[in-house]
Protein backbone atom coordinates (compact mmCIF):
# COMPACT_ATOMS: atom_id res chain seq x y z
CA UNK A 1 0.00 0.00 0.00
CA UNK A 2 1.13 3.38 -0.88
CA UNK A 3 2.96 5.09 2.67
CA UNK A 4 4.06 1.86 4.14
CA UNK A 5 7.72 1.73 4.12
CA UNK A 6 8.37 -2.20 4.38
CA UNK A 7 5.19 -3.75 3.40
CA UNK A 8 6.25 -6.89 3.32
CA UNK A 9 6.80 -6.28 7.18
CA UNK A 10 3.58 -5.53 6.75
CA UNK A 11 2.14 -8.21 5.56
CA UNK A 12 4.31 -10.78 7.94
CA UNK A 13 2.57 -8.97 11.10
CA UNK A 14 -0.73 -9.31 9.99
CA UNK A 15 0.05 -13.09 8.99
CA UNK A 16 1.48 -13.22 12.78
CA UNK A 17 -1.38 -12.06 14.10
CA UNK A 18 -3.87 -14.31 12.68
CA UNK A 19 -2.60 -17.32 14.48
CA UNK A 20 -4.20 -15.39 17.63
CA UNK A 21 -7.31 -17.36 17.57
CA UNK A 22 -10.46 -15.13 18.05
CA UNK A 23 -14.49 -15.79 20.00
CA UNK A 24 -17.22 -17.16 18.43
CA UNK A 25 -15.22 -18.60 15.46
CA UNK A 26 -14.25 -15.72 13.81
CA UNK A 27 -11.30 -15.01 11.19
CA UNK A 28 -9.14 -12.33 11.61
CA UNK A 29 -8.27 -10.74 7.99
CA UNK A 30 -5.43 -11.67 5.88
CA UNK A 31 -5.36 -8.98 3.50
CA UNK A 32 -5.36 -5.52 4.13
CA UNK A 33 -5.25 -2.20 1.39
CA UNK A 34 -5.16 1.46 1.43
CA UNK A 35 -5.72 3.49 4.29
CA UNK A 36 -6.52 0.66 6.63
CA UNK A 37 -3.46 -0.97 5.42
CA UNK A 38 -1.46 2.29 6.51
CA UNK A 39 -3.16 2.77 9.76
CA UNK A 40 -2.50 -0.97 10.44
CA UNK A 41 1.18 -0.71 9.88
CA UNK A 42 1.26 3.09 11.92
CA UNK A 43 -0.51 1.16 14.78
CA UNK A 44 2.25 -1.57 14.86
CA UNK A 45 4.61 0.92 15.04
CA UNK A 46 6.11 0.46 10.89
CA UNK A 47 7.50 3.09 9.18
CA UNK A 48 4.30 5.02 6.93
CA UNK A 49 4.86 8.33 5.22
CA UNK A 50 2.35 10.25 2.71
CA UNK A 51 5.00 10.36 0.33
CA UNK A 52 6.31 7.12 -2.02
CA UNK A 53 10.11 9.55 -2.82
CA UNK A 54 11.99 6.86 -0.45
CA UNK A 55 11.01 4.17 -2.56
CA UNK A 56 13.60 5.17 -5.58
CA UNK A 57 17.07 6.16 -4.98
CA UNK A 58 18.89 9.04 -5.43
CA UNK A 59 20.97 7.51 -8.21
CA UNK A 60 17.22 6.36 -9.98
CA UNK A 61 15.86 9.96 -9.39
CA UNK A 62 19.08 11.78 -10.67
CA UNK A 63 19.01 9.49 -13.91
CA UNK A 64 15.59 10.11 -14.44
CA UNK A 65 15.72 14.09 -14.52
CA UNK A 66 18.68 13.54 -16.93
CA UNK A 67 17.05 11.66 -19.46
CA UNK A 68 13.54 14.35 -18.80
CA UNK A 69 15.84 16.82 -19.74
CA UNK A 70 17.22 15.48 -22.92
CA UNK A 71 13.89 14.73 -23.84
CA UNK A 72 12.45 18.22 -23.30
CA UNK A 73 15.54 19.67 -25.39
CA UNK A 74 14.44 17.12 -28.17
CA UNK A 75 11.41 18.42 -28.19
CA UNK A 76 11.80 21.82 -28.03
CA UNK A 77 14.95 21.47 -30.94
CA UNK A 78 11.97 19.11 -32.58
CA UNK A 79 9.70 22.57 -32.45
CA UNK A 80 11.81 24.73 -33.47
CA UNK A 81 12.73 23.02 -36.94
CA UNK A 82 8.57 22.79 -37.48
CA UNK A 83 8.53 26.62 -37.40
């Protein structure tokens, strides 16, 4: 889910906890997504944030603004020679 850090942390906690056997028969869930996903990981105390930047490097990022740029200058060179 989108803001949770490690979900795969995650995911192992809320397999954990359903081996806690509940009343009156009942399941406990074994698949969580969006927000309750998120709160259920900030409750367990996991890492959440609104933002996904941590989930790409700074080497990725850099890269990718390089090759945005050369694109853009293609384009605008592309525009130029159309006028």
């Amino acid at each position: 889910a989108p803001g949770i850090r490690n979900p795969i942390a995650a995911a192992y906690l809320l397999a954990k906890d359903s081996l806690a056997p509940l009343s009156c028969g009942r399941v406990r869930p074994m698949t969580l997504c969006g927000s309750g996903a998120r709160a259920y990981a900030a409750y367990h105390g996991l890492d959440t944030s609104t933002e996904n930047g941590y989930l790409v490097s700074q080497e990725a990022q850099n890269a990718w603004k390089k090759f945005t740029g050369w694109v853009h200058q293609a384009d605008h060179q592309q525009q130029q020679q159309q006028q």
